[in-house]
N, C-alpha and C. Protein backbone atom coordinates (compact mmCIF):
# COMPACT_ATOMS: atom_id res chain seq x y z
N UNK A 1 2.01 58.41 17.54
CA UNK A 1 2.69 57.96 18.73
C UNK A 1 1.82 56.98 19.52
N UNK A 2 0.15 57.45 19.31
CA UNK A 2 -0.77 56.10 20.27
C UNK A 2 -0.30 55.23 19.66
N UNK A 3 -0.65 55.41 18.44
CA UNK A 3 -0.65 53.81 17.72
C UNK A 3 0.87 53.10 17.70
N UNK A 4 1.63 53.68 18.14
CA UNK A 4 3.02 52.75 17.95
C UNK A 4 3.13 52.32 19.69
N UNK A 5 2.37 53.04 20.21
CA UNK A 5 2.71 52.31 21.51
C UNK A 5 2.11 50.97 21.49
N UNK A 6 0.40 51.56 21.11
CA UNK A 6 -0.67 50.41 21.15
C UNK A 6 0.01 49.32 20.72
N UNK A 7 0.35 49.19 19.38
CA UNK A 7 0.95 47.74 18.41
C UNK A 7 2.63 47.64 19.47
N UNK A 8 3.25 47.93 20.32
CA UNK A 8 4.06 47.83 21.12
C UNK A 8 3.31 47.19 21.99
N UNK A 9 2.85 47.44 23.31
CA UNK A 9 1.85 47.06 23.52
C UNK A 9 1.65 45.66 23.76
N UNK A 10 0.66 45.66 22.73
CA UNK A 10 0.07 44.14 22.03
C UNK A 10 1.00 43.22 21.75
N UNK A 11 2.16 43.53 21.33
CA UNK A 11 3.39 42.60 21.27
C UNK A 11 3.69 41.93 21.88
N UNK A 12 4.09 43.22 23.06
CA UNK A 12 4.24 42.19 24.05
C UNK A 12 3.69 41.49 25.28
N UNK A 13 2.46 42.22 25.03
CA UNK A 13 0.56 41.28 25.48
C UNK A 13 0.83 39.67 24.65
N UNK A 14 1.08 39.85 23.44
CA UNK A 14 0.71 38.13 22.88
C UNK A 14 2.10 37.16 22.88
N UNK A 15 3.50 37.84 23.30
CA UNK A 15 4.68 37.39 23.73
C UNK A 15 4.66 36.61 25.14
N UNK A 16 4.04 37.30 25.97
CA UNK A 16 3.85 37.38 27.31
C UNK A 16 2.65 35.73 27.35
N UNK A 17 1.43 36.31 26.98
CA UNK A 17 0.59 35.15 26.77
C UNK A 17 1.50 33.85 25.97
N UNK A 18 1.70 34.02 25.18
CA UNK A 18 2.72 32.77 24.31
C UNK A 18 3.50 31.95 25.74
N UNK A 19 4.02 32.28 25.72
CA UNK A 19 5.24 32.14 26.81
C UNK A 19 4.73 31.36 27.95
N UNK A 20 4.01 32.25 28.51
CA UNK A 20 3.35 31.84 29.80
C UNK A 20 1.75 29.82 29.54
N UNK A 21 1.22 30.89 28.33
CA UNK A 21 0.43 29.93 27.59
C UNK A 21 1.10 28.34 27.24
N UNK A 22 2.54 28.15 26.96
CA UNK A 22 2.99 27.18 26.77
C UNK A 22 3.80 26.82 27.91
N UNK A 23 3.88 27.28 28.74
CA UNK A 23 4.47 26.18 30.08
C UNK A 23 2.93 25.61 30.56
N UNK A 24 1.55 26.18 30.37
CA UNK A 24 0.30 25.54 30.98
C UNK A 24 0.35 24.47 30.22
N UNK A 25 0.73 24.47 29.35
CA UNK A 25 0.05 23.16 28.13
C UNK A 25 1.69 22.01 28.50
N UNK A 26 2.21 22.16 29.51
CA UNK A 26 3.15 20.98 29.67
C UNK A 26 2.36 20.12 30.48
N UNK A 27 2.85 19.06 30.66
CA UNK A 27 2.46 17.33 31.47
C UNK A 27 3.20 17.34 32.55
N UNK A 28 2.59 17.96 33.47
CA UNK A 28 3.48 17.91 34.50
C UNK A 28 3.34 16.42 35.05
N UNK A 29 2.52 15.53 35.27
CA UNK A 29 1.80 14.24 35.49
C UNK A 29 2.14 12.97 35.03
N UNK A 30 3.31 13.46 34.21
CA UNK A 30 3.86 12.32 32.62
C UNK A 30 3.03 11.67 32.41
N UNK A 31 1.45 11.80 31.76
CA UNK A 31 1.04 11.02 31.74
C UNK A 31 1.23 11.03 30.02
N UNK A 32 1.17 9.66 29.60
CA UNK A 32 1.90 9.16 27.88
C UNK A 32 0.70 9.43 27.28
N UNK A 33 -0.52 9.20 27.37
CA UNK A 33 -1.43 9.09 26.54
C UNK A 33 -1.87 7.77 26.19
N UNK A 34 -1.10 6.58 26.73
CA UNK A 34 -1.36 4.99 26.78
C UNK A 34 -2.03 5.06 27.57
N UNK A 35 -3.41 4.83 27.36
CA UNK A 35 -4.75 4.34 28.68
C UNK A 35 -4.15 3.33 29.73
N UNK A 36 -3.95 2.67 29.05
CA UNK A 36 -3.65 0.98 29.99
C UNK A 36 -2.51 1.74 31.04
N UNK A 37 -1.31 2.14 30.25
CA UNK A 37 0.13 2.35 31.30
C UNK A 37 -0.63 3.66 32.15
N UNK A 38 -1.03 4.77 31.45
CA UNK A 38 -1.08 5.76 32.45
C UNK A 38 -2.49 5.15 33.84
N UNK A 39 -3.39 4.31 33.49
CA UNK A 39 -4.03 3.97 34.50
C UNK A 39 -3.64 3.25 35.09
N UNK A 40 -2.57 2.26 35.27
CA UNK A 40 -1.39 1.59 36.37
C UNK A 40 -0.55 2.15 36.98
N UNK A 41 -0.32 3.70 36.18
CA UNK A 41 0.90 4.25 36.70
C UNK A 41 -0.17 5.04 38.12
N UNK A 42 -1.58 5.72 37.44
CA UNK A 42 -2.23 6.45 38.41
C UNK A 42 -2.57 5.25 39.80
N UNK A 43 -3.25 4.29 39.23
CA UNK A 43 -3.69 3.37 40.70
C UNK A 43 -2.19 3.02 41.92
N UNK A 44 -0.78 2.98 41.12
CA UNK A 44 0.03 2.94 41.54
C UNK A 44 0.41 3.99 42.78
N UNK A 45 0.37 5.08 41.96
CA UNK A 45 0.62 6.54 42.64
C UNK A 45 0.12 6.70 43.75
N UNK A 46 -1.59 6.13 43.30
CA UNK A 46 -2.94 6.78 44.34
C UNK A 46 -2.25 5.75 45.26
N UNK A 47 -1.74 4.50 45.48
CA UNK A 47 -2.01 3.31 46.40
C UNK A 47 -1.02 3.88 47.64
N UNK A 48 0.15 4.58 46.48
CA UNK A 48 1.71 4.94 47.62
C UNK A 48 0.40 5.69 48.17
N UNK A 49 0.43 6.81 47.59
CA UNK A 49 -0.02 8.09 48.28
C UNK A 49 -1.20 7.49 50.19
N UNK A 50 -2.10 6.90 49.39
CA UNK A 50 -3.27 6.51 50.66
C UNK A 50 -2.49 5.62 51.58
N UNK A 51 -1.42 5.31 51.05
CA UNK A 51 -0.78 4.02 52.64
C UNK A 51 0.22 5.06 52.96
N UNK A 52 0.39 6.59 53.04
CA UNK A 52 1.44 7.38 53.82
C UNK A 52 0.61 7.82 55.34
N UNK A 53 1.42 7.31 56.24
CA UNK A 53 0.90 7.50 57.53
C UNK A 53 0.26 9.12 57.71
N UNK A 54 -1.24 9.04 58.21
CA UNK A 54 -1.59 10.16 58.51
C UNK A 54 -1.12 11.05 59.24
N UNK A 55 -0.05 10.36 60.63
CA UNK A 55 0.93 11.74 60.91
C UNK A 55 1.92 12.33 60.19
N UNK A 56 2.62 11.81 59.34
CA UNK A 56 3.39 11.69 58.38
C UNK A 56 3.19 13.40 57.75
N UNK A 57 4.65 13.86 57.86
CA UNK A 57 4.41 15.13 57.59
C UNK A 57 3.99 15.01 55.96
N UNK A 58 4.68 14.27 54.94
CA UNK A 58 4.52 14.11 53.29
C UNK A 58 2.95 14.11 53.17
N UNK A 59 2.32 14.01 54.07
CA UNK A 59 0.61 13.52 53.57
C UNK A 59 0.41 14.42 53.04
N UNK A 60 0.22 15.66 53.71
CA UNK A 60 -0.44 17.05 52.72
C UNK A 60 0.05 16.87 51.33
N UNK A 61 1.25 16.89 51.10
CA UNK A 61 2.14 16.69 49.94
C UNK A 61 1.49 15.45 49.28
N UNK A 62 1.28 14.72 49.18
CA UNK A 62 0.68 13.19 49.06
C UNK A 62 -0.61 13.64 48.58
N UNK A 63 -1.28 14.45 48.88
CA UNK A 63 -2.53 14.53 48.89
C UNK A 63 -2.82 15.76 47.60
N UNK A 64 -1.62 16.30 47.90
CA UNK A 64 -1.90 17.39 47.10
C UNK A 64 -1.51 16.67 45.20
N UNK A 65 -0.84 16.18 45.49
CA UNK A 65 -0.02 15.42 43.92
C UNK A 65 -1.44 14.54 43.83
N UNK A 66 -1.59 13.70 44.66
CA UNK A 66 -3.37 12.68 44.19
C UNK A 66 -4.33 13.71 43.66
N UNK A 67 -4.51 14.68 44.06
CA UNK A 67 -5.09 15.77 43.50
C UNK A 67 -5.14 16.14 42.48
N UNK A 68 -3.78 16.35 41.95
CA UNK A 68 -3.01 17.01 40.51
C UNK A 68 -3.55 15.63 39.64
N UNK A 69 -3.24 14.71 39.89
CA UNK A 69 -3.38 13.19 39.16
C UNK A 69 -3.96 13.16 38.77
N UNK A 70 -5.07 12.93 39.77
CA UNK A 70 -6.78 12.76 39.58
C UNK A 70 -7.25 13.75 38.48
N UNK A 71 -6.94 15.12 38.43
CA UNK A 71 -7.18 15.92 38.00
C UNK A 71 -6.54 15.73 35.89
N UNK A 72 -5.93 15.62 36.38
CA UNK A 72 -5.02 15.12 35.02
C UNK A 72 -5.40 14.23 34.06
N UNK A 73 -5.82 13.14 34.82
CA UNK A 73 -6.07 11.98 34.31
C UNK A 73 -7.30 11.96 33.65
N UNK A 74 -8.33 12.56 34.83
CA UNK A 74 -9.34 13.32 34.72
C UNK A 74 -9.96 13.91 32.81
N UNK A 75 -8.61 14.66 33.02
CA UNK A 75 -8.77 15.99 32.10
C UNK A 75 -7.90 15.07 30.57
N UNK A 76 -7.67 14.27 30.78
CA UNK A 76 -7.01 13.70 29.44
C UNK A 76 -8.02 12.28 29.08
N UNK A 77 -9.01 11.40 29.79
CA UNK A 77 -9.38 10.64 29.19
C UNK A 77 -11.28 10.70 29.56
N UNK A 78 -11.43 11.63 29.94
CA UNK A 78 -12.78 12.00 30.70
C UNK A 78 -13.76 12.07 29.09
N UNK A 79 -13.10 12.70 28.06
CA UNK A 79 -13.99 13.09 26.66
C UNK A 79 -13.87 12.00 25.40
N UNK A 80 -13.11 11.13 25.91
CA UNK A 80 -12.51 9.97 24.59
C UNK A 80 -14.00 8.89 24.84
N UNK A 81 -14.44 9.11 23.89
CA UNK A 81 -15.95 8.46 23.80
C UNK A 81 -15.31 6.80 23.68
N UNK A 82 -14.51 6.14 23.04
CA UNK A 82 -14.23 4.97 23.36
C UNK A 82 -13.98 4.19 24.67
N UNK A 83 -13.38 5.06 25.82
CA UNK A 83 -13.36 4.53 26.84
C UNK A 83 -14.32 4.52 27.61
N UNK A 84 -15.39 5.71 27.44
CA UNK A 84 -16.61 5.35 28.59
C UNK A 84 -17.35 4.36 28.13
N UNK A 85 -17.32 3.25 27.50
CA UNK A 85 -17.27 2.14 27.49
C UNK A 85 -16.73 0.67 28.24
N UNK A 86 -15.53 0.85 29.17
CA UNK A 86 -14.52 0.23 29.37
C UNK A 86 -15.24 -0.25 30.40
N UNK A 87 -15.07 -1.42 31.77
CA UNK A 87 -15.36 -1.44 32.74
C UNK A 87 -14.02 -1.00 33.64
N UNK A 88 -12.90 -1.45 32.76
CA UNK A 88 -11.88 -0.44 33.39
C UNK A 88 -11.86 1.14 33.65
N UNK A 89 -12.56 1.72 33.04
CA UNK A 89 -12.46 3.26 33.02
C UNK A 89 -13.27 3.67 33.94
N UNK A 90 -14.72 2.93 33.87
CA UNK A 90 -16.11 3.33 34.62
C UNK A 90 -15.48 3.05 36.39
N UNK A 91 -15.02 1.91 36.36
CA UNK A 91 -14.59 1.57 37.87
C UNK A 91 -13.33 2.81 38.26
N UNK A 92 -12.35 2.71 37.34
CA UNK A 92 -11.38 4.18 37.60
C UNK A 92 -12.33 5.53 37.93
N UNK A 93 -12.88 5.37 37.12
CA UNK A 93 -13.86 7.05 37.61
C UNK A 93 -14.38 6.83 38.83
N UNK A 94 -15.18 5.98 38.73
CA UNK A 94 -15.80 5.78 40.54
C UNK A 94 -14.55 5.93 41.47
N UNK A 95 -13.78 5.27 41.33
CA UNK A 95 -12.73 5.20 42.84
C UNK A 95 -11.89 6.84 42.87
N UNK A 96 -11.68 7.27 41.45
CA UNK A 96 -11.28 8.60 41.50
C UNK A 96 -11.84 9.48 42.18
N UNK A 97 -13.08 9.27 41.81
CA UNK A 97 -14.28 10.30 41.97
C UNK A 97 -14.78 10.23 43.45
N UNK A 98 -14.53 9.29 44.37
CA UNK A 98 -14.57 9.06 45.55
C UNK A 98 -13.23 9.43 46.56
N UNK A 99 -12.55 9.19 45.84
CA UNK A 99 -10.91 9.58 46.63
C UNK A 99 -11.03 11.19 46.67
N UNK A 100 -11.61 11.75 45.21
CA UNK A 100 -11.41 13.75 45.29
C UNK A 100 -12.24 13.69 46.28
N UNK A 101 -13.75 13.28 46.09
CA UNK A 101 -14.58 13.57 46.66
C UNK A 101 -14.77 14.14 48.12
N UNK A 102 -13.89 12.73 48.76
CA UNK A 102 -12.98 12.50 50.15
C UNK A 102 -12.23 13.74 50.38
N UNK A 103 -11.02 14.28 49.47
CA UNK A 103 -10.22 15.25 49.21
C UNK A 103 -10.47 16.44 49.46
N UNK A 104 -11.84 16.74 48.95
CA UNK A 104 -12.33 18.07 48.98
C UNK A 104 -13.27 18.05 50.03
N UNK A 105 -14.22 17.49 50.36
CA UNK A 105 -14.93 17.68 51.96
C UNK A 105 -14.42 17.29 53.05
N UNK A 106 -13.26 16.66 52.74
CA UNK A 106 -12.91 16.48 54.35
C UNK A 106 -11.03 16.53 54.16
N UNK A 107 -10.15 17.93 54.03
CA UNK A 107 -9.10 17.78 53.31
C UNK A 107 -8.17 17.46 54.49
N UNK A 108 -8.68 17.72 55.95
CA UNK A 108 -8.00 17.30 57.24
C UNK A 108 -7.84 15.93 57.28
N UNK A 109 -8.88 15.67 57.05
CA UNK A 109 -9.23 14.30 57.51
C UNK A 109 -8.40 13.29 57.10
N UNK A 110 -7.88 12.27 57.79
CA UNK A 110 -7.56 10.69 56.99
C UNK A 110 -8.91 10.12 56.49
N UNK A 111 -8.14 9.44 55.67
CA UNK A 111 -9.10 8.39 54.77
C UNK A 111 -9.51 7.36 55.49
N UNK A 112 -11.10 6.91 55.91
CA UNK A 112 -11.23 6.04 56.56
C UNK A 112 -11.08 4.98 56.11
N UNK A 113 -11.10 3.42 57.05
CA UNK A 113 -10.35 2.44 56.32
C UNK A 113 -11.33 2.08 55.29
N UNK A 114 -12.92 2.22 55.44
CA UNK A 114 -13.65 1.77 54.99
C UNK A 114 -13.71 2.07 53.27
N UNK A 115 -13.50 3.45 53.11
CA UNK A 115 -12.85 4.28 52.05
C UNK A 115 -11.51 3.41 51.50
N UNK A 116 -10.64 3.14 52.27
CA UNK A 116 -9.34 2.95 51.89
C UNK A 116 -9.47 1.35 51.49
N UNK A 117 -9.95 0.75 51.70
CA UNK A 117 -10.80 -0.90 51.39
C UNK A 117 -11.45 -1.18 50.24
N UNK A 118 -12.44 -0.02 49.89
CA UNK A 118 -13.29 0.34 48.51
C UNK A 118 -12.57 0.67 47.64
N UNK A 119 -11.54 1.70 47.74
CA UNK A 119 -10.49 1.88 46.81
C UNK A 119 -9.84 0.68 46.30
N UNK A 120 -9.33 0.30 47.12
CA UNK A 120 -8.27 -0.90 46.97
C UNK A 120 -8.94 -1.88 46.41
N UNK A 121 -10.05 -2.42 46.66
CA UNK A 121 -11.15 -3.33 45.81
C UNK A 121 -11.38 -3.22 44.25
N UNK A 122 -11.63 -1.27 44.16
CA UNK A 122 -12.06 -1.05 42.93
C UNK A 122 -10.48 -1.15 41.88
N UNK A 123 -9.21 -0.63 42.72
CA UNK A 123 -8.01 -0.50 41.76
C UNK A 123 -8.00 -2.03 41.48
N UNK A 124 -7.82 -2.95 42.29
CA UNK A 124 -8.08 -4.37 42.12
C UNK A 124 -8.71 -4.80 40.63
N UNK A 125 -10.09 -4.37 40.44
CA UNK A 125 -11.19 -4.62 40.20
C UNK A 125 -10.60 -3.88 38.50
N UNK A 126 -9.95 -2.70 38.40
CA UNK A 126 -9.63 -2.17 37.46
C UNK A 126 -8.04 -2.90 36.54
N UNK A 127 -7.70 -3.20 37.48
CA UNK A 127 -5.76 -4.06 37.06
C UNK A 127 -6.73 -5.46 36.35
N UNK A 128 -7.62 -6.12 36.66
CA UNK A 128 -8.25 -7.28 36.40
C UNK A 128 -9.03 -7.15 35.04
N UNK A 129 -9.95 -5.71 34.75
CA UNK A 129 -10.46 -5.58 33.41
C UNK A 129 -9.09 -5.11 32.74
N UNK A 130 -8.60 -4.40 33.14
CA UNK A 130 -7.34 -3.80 31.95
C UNK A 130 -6.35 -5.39 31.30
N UNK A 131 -6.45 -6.18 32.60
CA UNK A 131 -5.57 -7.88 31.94
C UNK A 131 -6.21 -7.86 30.49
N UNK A 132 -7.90 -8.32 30.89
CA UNK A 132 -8.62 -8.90 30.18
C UNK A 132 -9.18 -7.59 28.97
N UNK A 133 -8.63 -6.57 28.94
CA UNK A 133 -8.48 -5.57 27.71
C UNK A 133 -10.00 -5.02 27.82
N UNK A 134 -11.02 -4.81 29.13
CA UNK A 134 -12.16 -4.05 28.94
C UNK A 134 -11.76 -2.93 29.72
């Protein structure tokens, strides 16, 4: 009788995990897996997101999805040894890595313009190597 519970049980221990295990492994982010499109689609996103007025009730919301992005984007091209090569990628990481940065020590806060200037320089700076394919 243990043992038919146990293997009962476990069933539906690795049903449960299955299940749950494959809604984590969805894209919530759509990001395609095209370097070039998904890093236009992200500088795009990030640009709406940082020009939503800081009273603006959507900011939290705004802030929280730049988050997810960053994070995403992060987590899908961070280990592809061909791109840390790119000057497109290296400049994407910096401005990413400055926007969380921003995100996480100061999550009240607006983005100062000075911040919001550097960004905009570096997405600039990134749309210009991706033309020219670095």
């Amino acid at each position: 009788m243990k043992s038919l519970l146990t293997r009962l049980f476990t069933l539906l221990l690795v049903a449960v995990i299955s299940l749950t295990g494959l809604t984590a492994c969805s894209n919530p982010s759509n990001l395609s897996g095209n370097y070039r499109d998904d890093t236009l689609m992200v500088i795009e996103s990030l640009r709406t997101a940082i020009n939503v007025p800081d009273d603006s009730a959507e900011k939290a919301e705004a802030q929280g999805e730049s988050r997810q992005l960053i994070n995403d984007f992060f987590a899908r091209y961070r280990r592809d040894s061909s791109l840390g090569k790119l000057t497109s990628f290296t400049t994407m990481r910096t401005a990413l890595n400055s926007l969380a940065g921003h995100y996480s020590s100061y999550p009240n806060r607006p983005l100062p313009d000075d911040l919001k200037a550097r960004l905009e320089k570096e997405f600039n700076r990134v749309e210009i190597a991706l033309k020219r394919g670095a």
